[in-house]
C-alpha atoms as a PDB file:
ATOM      1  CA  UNK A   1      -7.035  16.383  -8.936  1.00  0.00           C
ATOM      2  CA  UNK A   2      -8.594  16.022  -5.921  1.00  0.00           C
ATOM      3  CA  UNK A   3      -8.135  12.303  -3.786  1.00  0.00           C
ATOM      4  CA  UNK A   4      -9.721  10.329  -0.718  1.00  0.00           C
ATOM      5  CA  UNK A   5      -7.463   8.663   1.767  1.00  0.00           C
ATOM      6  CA  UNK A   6      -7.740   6.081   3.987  1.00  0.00           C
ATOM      7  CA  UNK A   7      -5.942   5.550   6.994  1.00  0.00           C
ATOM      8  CA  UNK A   8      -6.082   3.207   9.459  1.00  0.00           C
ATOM      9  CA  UNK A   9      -4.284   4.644  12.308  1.00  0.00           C
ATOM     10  CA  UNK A  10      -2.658   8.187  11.963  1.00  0.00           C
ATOM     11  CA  UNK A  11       1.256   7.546  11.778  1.00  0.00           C
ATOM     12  CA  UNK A  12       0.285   5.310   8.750  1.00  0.00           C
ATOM     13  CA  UNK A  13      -0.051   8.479   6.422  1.00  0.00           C
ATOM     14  CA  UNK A  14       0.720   9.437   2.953  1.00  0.00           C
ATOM     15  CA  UNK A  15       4.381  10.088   3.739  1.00  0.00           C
ATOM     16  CA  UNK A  16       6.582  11.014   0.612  1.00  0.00           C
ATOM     17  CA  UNK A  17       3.295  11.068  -1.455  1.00  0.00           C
ATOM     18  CA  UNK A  18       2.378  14.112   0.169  1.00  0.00           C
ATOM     19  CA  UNK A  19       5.424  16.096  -1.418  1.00  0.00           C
ATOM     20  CA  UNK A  20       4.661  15.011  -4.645  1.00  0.00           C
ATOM     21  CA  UNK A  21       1.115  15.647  -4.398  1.00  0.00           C
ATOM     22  CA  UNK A  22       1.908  19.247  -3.232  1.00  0.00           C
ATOM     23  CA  UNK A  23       3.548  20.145  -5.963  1.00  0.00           C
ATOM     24  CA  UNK A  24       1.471  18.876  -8.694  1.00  0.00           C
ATOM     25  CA  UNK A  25      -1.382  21.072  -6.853  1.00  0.00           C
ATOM     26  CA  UNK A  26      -3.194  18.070  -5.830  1.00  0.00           C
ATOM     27  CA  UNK A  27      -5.655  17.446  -2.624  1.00  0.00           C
ATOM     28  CA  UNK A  28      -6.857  14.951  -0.917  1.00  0.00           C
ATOM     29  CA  UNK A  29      -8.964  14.529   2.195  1.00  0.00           C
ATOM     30  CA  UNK A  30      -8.180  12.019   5.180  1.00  0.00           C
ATOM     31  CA  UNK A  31     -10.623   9.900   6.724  1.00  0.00           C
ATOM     32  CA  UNK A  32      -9.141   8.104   9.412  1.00  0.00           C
ATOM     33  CA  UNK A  33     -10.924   5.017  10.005  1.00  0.00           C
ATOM     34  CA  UNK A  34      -9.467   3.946  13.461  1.00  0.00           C
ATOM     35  CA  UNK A  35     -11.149   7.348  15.127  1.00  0.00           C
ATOM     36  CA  UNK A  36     -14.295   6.401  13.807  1.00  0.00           C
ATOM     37  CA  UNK A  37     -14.465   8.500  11.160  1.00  0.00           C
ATOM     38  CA  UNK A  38     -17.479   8.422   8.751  1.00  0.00           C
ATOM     39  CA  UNK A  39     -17.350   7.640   4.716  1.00  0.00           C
ATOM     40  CA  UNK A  40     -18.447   9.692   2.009  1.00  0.00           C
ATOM     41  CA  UNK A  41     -21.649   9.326   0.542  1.00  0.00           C
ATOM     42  CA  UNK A  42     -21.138  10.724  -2.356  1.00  0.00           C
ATOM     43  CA  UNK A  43     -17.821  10.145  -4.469  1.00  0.00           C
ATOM     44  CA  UNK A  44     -18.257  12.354  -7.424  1.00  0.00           C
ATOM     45  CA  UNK A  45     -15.959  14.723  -5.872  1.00  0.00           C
ATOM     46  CA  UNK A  46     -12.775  12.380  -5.876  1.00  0.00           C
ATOM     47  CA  UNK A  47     -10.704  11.822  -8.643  1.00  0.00           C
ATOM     48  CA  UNK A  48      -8.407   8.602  -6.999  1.00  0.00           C
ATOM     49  CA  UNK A  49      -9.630   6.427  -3.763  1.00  0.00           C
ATOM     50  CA  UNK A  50      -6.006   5.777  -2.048  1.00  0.00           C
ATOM     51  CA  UNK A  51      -5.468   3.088   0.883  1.00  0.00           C
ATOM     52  CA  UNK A  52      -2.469   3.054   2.927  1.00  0.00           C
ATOM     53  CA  UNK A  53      -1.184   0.574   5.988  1.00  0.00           C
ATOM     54  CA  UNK A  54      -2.210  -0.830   9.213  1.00  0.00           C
ATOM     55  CA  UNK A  55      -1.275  -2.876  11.966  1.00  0.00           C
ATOM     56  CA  UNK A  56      -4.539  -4.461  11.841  1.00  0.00           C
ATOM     57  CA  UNK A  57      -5.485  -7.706   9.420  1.00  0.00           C
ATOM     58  CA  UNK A  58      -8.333  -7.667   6.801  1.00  0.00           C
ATOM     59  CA  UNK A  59     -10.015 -10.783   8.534  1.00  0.00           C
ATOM     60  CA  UNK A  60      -9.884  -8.793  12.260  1.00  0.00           C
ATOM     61  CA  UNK A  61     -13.612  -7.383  11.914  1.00  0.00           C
ATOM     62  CA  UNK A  62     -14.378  -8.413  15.335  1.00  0.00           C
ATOM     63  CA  UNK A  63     -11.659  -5.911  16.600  1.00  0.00           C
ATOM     64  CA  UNK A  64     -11.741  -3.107  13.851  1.00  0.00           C
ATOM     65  CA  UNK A  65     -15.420  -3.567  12.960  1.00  0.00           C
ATOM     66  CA  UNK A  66     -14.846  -0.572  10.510  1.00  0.00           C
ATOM     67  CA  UNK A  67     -13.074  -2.902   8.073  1.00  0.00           C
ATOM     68  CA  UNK A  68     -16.621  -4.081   6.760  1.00  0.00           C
ATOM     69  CA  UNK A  69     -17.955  -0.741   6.159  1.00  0.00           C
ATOM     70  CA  UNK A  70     -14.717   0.105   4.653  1.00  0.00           C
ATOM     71  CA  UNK A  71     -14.375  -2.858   2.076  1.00  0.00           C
ATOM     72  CA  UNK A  72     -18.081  -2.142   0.895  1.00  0.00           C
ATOM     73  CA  UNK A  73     -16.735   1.045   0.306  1.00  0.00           C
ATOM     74  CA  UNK A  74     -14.119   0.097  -1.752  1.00  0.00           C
ATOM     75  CA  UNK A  75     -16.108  -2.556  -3.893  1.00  0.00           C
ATOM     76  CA  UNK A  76     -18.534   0.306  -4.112  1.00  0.00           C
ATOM     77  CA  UNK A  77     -15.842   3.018  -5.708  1.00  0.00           C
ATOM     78  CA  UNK A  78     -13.801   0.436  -7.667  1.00  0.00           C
ATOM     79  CA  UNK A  79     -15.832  -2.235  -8.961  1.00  0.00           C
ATOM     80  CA  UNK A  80     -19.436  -0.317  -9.149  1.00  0.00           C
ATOM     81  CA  UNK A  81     -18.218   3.368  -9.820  1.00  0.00           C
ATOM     82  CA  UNK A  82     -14.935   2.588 -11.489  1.00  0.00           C
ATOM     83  CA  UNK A  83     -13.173   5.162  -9.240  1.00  0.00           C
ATOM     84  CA  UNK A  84      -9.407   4.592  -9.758  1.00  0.00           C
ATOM     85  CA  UNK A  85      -7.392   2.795  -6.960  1.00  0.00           C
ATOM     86  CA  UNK A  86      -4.266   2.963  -5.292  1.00  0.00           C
ATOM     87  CA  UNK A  87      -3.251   0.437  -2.408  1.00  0.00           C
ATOM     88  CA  UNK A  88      -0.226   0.345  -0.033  1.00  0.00           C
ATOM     89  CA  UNK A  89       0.406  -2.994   1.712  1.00  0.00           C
ATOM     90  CA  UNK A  90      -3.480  -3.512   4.154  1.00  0.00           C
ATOM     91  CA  UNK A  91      -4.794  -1.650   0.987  1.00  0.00           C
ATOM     92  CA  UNK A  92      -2.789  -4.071  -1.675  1.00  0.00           C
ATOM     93  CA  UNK A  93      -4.852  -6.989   0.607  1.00  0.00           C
ATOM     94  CA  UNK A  94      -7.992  -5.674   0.988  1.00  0.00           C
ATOM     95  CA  UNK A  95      -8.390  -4.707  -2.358  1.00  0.00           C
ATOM     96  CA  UNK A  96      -7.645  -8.408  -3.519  1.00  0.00           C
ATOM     97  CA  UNK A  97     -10.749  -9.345  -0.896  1.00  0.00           C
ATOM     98  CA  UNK A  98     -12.568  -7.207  -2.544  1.00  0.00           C
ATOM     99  CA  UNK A  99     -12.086  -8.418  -5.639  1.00  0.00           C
ATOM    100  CA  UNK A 100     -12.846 -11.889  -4.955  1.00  0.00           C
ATOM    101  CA  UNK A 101      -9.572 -13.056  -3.792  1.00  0.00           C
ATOM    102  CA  UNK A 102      -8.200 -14.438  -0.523  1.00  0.00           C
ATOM    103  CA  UNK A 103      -5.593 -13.273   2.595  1.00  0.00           C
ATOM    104  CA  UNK A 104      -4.177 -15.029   4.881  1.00  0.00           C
ATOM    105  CA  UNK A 105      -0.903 -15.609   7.243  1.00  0.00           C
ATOM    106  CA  UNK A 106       2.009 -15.343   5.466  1.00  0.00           C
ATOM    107  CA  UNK A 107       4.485 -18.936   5.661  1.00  0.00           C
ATOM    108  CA  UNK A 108       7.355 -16.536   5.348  1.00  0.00           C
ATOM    109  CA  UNK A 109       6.912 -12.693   6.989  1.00  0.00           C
ATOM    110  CA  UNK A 110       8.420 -10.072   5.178  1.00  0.00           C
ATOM    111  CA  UNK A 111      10.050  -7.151   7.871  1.00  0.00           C
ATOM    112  CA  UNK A 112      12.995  -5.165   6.291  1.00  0.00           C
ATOM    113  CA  UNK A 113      14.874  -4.098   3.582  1.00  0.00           C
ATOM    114  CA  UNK A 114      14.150  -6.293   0.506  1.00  0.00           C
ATOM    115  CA  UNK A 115      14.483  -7.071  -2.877  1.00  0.00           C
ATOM    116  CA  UNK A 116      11.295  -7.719  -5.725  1.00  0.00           C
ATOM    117  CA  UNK A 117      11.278  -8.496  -9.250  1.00  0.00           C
ATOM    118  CA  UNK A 118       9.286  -7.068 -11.798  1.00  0.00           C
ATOM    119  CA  UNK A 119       7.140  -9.920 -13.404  1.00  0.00           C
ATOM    120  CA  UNK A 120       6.373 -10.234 -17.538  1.00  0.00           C
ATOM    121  CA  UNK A 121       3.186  -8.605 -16.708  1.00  0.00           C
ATOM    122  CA  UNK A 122       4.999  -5.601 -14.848  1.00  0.00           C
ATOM    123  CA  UNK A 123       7.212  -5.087 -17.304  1.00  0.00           C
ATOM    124  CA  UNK A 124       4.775  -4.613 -20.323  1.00  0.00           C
ATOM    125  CA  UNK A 125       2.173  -2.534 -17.664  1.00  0.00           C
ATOM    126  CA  UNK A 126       2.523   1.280 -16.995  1.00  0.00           C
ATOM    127  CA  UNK A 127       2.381   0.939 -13.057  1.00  0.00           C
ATOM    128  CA  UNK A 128       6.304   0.272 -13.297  1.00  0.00           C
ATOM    129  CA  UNK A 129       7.782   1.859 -16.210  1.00  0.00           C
ATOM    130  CA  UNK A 130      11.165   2.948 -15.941  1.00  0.00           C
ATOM    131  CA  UNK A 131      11.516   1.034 -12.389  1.00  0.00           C
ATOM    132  CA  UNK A 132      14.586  -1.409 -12.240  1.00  0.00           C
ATOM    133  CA  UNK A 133      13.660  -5.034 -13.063  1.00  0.00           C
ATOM    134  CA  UNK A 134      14.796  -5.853  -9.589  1.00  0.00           C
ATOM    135  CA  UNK A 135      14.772  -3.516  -6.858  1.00  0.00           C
ATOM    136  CA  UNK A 136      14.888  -2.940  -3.229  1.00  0.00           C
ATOM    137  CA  UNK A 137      11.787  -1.946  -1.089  1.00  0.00           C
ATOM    138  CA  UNK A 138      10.811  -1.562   2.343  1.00  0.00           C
ATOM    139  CA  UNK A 139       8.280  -4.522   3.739  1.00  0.00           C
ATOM    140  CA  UNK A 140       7.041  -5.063   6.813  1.00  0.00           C
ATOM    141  CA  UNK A 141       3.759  -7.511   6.925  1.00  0.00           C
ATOM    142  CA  UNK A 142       2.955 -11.217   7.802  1.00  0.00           C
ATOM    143  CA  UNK A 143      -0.167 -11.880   5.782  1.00  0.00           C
ATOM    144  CA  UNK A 144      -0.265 -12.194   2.213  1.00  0.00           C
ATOM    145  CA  UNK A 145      -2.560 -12.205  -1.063  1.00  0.00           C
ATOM    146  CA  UNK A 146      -3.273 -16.370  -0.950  1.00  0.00           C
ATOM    147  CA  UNK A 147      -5.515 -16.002  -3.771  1.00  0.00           C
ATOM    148  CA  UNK A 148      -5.493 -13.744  -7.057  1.00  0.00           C
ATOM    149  CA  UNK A 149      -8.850 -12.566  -7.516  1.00  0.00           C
ATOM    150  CA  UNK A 150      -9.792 -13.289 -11.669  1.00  0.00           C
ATOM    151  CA  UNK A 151      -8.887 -10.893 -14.185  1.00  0.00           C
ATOM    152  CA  UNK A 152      -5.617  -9.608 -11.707  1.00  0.00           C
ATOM    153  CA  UNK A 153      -2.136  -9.507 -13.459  1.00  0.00           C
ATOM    154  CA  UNK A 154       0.589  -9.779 -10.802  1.00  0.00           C
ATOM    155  CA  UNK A 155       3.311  -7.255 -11.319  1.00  0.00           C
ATOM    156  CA  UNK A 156       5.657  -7.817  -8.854  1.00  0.00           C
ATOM    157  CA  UNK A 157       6.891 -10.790  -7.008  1.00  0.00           C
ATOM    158  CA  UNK A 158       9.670 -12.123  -4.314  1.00  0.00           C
ATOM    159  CA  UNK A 159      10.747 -15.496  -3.509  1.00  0.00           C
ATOM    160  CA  UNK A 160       8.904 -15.134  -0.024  1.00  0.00           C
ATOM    161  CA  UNK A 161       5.433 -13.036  -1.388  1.00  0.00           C
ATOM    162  CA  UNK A 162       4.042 -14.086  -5.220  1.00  0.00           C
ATOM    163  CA  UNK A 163       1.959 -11.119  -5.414  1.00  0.00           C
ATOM    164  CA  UNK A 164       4.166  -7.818  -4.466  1.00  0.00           C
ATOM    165  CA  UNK A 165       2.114  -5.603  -6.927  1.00  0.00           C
ATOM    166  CA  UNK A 166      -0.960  -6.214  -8.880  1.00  0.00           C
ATOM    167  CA  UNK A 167      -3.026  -4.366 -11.359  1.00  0.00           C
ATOM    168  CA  UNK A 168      -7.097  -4.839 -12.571  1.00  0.00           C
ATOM    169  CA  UNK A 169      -8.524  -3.582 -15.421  1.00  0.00           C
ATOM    170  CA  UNK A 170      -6.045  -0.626 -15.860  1.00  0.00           C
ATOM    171  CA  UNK A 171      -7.602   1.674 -12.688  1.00  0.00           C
ATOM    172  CA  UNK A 172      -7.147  -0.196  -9.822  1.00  0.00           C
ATOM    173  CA  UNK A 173      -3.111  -0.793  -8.709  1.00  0.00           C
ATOM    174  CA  UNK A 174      -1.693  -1.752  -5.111  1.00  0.00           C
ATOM    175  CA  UNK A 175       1.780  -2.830  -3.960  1.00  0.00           C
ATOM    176  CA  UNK A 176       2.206  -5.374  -0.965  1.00  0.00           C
ATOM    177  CA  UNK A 177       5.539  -2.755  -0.206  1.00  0.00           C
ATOM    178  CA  UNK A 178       5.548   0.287   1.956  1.00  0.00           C
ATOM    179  CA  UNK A 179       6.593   2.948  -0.875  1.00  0.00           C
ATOM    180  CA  UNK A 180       5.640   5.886   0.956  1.00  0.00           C
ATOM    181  CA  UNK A 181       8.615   5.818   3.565  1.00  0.00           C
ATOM    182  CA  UNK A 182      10.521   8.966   3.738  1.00  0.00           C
ATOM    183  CA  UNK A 183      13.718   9.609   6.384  1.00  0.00           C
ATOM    184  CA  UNK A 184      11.689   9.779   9.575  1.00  0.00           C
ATOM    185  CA  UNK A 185       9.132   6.662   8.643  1.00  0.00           C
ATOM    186  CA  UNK A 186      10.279   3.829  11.071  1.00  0.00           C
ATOM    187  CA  UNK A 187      11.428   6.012  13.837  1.00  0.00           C
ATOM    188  CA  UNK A 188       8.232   7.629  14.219  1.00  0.00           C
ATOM    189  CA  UNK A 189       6.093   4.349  13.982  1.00  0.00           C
ATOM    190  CA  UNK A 190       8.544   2.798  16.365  1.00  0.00           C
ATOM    191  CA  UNK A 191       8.087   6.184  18.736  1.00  0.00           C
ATOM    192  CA  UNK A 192       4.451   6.366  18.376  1.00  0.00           C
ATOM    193  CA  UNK A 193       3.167   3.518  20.140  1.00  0.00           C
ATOM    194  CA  UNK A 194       5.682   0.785  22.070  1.00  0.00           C
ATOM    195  CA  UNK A 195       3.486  -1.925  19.937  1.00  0.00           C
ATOM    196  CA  UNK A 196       5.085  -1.274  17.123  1.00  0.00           C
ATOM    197  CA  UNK A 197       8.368  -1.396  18.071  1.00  0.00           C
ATOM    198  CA  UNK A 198       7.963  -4.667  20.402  1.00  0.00           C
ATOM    199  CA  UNK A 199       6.121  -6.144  17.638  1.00  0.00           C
ATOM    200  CA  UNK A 200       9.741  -5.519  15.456  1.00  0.00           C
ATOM    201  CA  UNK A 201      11.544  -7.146  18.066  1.00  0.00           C
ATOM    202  CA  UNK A 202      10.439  -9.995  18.378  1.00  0.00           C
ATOM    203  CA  UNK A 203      10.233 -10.656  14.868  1.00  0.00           C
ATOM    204  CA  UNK A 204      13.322  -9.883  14.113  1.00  0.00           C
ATOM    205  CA  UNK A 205      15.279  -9.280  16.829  1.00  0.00           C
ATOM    206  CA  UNK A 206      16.834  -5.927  18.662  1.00  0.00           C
ATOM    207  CA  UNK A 207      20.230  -6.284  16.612  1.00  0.00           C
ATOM    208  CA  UNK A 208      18.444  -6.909  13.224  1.00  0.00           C
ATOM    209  CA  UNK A 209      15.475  -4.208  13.624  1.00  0.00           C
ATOM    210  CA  UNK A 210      18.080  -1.703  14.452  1.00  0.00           C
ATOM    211  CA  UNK A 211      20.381  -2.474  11.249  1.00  0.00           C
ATOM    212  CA  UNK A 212      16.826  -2.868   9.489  1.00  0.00           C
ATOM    213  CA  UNK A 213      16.813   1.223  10.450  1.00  0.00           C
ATOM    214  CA  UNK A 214      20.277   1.238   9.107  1.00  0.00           C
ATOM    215  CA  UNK A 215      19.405  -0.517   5.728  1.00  0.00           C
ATOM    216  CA  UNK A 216      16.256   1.861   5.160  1.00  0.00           C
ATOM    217  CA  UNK A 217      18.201   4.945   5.363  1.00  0.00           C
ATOM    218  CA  UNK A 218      20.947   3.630   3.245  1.00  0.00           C
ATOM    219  CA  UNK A 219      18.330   2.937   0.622  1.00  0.00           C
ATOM    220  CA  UNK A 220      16.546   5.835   1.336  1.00  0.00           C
ATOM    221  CA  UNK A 221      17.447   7.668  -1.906  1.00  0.00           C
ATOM    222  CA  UNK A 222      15.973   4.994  -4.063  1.00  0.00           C
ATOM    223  CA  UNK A 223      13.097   4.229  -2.152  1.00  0.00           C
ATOM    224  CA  UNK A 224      12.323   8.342  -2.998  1.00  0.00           C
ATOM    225  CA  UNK A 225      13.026   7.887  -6.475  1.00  0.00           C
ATOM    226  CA  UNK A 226      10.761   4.162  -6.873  1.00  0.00           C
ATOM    227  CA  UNK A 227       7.910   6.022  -4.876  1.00  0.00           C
ATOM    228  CA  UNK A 228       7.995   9.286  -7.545  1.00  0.00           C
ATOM    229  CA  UNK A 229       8.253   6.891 -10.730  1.00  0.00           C
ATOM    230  CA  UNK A 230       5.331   4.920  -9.353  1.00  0.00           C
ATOM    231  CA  UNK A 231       3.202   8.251  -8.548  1.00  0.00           C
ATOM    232  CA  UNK A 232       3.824   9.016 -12.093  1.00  0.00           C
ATOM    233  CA  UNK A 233       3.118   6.162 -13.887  1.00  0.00           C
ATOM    234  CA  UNK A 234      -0.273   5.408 -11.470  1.00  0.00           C
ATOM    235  CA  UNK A 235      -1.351   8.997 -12.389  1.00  0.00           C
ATOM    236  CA  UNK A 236      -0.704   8.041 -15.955  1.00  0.00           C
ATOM    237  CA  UNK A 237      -2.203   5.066 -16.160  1.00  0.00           C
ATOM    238  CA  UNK A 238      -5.308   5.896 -14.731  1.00  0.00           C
ATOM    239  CA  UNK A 239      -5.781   9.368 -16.562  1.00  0.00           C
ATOM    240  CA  UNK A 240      -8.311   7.774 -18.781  1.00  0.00           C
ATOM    241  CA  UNK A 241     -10.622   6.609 -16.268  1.00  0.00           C
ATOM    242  CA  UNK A 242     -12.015   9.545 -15.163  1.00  0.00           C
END
């Protein structure tokens, strides 16, 4: 199959996702959004519409005025088109905009190594077969899903974030979590621009971002084996679609 990407700066890639896809003799095309790159037309040639990460907030249109074009875009493949959907933490939130629901600041920011639970609705949906009821993920953001856009099942939750992972209509899937990390991840968004890496500081602290480093590549393992479970499952549970 062949997908469309969407970045939002270019250290927020595909990460692990790119092995997999590799060896299942997948493709997928990049268009990085923060260089002013330009949106397809025409979508007939995509199989999957993936969004990944960004520093940036879904409400910052001012400062990123690409984010408009870009959610029309999505509504466009997902809702009107039916293209299936995969979302990564900005992509879990802009996709519930899109949908009709709401973002906003989060009371309690999520930045490290941490733990989500699989909801009723998880457990009895494909997205997260054969992943652990509880399990450990790596989260850095401070805004959250506020509102559930209608027909949404929430399939993941933490004490701190109520929608982790959601799921509409069977083709359109997005986790609040970063499941793409792979060994390198944090080091290289901490060594690719200071702001990232300042902005990890202060939220946490020197001490605690550097055993949040320490934490990630203790877990890396399952992280790997989470983020291949989920590829399968997604690729599964969208098969129909197209």
């Amino acid at each position: 199959m062949h997908f469309l990407v969407l970045q939002h700066s270019a250290i927020e890639h595909l990460g692990k996702f790119r092995e997999f896809l590799t060896e299942d003799g997948h493709s997928w095309d990049a268009i990085l959004l923060d260089d002013g790159a330009v949106l397809p037309d025409d979508l007939r040639a995509y199989d999957g519409l993936w969004v990944l990460g960004g520093a940036m907030d879904v409400w910052q249109e001012q400062e990123f005025p690409w984010l408009v074009a870009e959610k029309a875009f999505i509504k466009r493949a997902v809702v009107e088109q039916g293209l299936p959907f995969l979302g990564f933490c900005l992509g879990h939130q802009l996709l519930a905009e899109v949908l009709g629901g709401s973002v906003g600041r989060a009371k309690s920011p999520e930045i490290g190594v941490m733990e989500v639970q699989i909801t009723e609705d998880g457990a009895e949906d494909v997205l997260l077969d054969g992943v652990p009821l509880a399990f450990k993920c790596l989260q850095w953001h401070g805004s959250e899903i506020t509102a559930l856009p209608s027909d949404v099942k929430v399939l993941a939750t933490s004490p701190a974030c109520v929608v982790q992972a959601m799921g509409w209509q069977n083709r359109a899937y997005s986790v609040q979590f970063h499941l793409e990390i792979e060994k390198d991840t944090l080091k290289n968004w901490c060594a690719s621009d200071p702001a990232y890496e300042d902005a990890l500081h202060q939220a946490i602290g020197k001490d605690a971002a550097e055993q949040m480093l320490a934490d990630a590549a203790a877990n890396q393992s399952a992280f790997e084996t989470i983020a291949e479970r989920v590829y399968i499952n997604w690729l599964q549970a969208v098969a129909h679609v197209r």
